[in-house]
N, C-alpha and C. Protein backbone atom coordinates (compact mmCIF):
# COMPACT_ATOMS: atom_id res chain seq x y z
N UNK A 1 27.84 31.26 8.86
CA UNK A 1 26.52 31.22 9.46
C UNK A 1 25.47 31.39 8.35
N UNK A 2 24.14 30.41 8.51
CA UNK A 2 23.25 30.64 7.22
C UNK A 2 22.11 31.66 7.75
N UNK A 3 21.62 32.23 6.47
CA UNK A 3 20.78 33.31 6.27
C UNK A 3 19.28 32.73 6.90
N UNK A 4 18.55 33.65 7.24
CA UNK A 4 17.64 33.26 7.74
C UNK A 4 16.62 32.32 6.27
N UNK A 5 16.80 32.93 5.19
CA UNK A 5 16.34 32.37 3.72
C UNK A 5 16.70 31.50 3.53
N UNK A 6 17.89 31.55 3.68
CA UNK A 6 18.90 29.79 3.25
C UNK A 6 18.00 28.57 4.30
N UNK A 7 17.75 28.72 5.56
CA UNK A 7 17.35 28.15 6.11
C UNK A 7 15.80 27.70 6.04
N UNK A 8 15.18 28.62 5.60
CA UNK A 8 13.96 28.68 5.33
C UNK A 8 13.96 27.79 3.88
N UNK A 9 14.62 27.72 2.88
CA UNK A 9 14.55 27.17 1.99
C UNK A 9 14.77 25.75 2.08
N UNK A 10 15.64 25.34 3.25
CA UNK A 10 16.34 24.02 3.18
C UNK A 10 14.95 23.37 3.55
N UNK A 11 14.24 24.27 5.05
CA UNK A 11 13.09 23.36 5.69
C UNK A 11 11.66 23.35 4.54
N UNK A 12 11.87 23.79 3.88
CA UNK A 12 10.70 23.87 2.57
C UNK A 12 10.70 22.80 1.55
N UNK A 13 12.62 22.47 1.49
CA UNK A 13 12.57 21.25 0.28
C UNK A 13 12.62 19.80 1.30
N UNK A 14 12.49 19.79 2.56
CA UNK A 14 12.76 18.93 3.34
C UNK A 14 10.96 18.35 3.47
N UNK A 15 10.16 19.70 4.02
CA UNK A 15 8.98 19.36 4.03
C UNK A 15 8.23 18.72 2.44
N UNK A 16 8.73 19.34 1.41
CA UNK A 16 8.17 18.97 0.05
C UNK A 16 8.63 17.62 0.15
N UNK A 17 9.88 16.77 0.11
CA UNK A 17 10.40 15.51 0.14
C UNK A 17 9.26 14.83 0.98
N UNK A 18 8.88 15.01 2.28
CA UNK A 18 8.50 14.38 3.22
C UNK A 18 6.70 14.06 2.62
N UNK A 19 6.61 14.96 2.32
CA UNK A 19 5.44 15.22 1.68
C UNK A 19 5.33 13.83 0.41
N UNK A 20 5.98 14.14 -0.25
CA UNK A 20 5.94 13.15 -1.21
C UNK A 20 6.35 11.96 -1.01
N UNK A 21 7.53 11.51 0.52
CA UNK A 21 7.39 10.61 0.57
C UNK A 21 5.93 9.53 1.60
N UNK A 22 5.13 10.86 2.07
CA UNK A 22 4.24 9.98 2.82
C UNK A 22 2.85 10.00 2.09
N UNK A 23 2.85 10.70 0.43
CA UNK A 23 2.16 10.14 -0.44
C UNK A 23 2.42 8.72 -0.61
N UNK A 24 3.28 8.43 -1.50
CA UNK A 24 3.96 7.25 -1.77
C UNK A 24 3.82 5.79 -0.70
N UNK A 25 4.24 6.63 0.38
CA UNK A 25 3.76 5.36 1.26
C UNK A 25 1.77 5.05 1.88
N UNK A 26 0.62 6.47 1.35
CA UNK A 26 -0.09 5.75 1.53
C UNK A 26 -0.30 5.03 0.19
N UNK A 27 0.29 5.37 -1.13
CA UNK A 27 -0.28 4.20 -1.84
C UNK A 27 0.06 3.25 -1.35
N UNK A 28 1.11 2.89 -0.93
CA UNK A 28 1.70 1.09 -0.77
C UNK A 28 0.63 0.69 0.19
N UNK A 29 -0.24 1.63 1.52
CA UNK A 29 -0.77 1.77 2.12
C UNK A 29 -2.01 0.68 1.57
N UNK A 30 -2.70 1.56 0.26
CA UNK A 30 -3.88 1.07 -0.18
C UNK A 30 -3.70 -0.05 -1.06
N UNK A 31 -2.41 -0.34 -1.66
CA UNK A 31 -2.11 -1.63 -2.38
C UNK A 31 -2.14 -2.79 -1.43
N UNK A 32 -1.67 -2.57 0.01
CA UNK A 32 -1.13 -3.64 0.81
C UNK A 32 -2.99 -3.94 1.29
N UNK A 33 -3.60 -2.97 1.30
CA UNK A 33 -4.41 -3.03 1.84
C UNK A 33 -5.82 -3.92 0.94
N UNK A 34 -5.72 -3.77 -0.41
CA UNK A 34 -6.40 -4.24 -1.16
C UNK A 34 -5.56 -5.67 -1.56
N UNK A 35 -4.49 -5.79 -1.41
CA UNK A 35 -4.06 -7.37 -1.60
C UNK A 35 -4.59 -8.09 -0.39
N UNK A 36 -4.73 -7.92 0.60
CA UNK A 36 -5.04 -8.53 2.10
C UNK A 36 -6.78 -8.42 1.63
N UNK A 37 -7.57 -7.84 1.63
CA UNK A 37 -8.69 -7.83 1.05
C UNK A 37 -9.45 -8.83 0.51
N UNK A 38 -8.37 -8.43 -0.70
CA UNK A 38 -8.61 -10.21 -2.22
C UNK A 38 -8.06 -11.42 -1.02
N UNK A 39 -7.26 -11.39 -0.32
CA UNK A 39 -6.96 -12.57 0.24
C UNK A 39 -8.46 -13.17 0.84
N UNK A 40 -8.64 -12.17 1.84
CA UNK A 40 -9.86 -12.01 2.57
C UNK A 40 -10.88 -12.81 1.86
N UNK A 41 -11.05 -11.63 0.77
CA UNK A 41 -12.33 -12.84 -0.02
C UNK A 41 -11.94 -13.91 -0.55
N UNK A 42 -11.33 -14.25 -0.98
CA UNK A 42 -10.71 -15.80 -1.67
C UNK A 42 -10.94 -16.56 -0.41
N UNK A 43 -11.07 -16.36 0.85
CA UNK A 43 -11.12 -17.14 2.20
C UNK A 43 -10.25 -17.28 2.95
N UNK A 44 -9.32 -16.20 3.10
CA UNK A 44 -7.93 -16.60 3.97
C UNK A 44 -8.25 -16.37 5.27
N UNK A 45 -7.93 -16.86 6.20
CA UNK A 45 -8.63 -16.52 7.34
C UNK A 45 -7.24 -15.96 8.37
N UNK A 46 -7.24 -14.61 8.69
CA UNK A 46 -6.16 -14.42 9.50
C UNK A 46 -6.19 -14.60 10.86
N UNK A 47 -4.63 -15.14 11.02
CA UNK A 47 -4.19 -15.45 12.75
C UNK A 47 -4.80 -13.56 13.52
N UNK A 48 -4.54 -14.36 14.93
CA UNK A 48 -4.96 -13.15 15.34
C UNK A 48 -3.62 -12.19 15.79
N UNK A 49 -2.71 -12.31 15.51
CA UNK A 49 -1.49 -11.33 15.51
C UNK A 49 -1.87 -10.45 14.14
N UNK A 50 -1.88 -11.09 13.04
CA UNK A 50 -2.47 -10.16 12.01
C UNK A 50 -3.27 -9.03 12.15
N UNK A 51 -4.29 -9.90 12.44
CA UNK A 51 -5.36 -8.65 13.05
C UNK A 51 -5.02 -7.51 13.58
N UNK A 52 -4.55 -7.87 14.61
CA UNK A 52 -3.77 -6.96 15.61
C UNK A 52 -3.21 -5.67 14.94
N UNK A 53 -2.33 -6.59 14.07
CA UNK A 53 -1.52 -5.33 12.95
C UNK A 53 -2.44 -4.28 12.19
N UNK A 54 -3.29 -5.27 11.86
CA UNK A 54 -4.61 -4.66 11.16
C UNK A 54 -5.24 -3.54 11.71
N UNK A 55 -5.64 -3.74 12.84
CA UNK A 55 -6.26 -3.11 14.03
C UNK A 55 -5.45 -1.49 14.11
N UNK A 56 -4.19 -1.62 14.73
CA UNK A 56 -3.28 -1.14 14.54
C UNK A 56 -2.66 0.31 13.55
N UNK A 57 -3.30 -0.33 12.37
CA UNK A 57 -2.65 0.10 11.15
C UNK A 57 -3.81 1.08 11.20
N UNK A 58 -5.04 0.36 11.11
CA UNK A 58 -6.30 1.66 11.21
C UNK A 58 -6.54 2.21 11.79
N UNK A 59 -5.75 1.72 13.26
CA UNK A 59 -6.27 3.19 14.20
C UNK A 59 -5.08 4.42 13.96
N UNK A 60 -3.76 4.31 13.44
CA UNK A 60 -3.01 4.89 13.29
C UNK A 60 -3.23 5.90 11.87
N UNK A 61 -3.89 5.27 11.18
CA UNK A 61 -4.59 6.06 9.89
C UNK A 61 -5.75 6.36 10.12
N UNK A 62 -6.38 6.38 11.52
CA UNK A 62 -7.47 7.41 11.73
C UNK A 62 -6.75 8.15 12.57
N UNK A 63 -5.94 8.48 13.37
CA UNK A 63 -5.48 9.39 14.58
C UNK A 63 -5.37 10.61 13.16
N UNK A 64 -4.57 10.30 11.76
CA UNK A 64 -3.75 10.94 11.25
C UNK A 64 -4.94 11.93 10.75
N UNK A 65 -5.67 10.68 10.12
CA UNK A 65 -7.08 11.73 9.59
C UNK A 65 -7.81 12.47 10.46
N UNK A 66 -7.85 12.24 11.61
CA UNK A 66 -8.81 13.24 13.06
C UNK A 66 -7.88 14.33 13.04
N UNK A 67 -6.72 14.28 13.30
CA UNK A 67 -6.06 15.23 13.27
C UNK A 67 -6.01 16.39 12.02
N UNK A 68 -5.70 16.03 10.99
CA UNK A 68 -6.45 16.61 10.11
C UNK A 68 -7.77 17.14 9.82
N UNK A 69 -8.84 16.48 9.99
CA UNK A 69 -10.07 16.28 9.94
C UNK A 69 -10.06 18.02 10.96
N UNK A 70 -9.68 17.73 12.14
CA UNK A 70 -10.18 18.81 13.05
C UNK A 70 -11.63 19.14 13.57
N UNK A 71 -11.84 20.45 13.97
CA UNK A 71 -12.81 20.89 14.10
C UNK A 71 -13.36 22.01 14.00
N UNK A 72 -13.24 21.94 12.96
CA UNK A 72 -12.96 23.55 12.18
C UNK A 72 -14.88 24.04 11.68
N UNK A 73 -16.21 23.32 12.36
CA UNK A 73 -16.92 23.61 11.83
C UNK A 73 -18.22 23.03 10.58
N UNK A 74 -17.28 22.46 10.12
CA UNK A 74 -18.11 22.13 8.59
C UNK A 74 -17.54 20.40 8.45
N UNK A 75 -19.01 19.88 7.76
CA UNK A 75 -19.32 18.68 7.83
C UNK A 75 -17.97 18.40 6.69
N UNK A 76 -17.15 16.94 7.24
CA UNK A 76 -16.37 16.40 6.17
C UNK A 76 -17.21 15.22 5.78
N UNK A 77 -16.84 15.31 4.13
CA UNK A 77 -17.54 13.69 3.73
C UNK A 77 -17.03 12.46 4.27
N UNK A 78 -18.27 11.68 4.48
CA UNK A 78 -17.69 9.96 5.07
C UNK A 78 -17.24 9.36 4.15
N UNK A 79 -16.28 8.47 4.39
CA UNK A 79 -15.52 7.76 3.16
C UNK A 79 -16.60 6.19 2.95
C-alpha cells in the first residue's frame, strides 16, 4: 500500500508533465494560428467548415482563459 507522500508525489510529477504538455500545445496553438493568418492575408479565403473550426477553437481558448481570468476583483489586461 502507498504512503500518503508517495502518492502525493506521483500527482505532482503528473500535474508538472501536464503542465508542460499544455504549454507546448499552446505554442503549436499560436504557430497554427499565425500560419492560417499569413494564409489569410496572402488571400485565402476559407470554406465555411473551417471557420467553424476556427470559431470553435476560440471559443474553447476563451472558456479556458474566463476560467482562469475569474473574478477575483482586479482589472486583467486586454490582449
Amino acid at each position: 500500500m502507498k504512503k500518503f507522500n508517495e502518492f502525493k508525489s506521483e500527482v505532482k510529477e503528473e500535474e508538472d508533465y501536464s503542465d508542460e504538455m499544455a504549454y507546448g500545445q499552446l505554442e503549436r496553438c499560436i504557430d497554427f494560428a499565425t500560419m492560417l493568418r499569413k494564409r489569410y492575408e496572402d488571400g485565402f479565403t476559407f470554406e465555411p467548415w473551417m471557420l467553424s473550426k476556427i470559431t470553435k477553437a476560440e471559443d474553447y481558448l476563451n472558456a479556458v482563459y474566463g476560467a482562469l481570468d475569474g473574478d477575483d476583483g482586479e482589472i486583467e489586461p486586454t490582449v
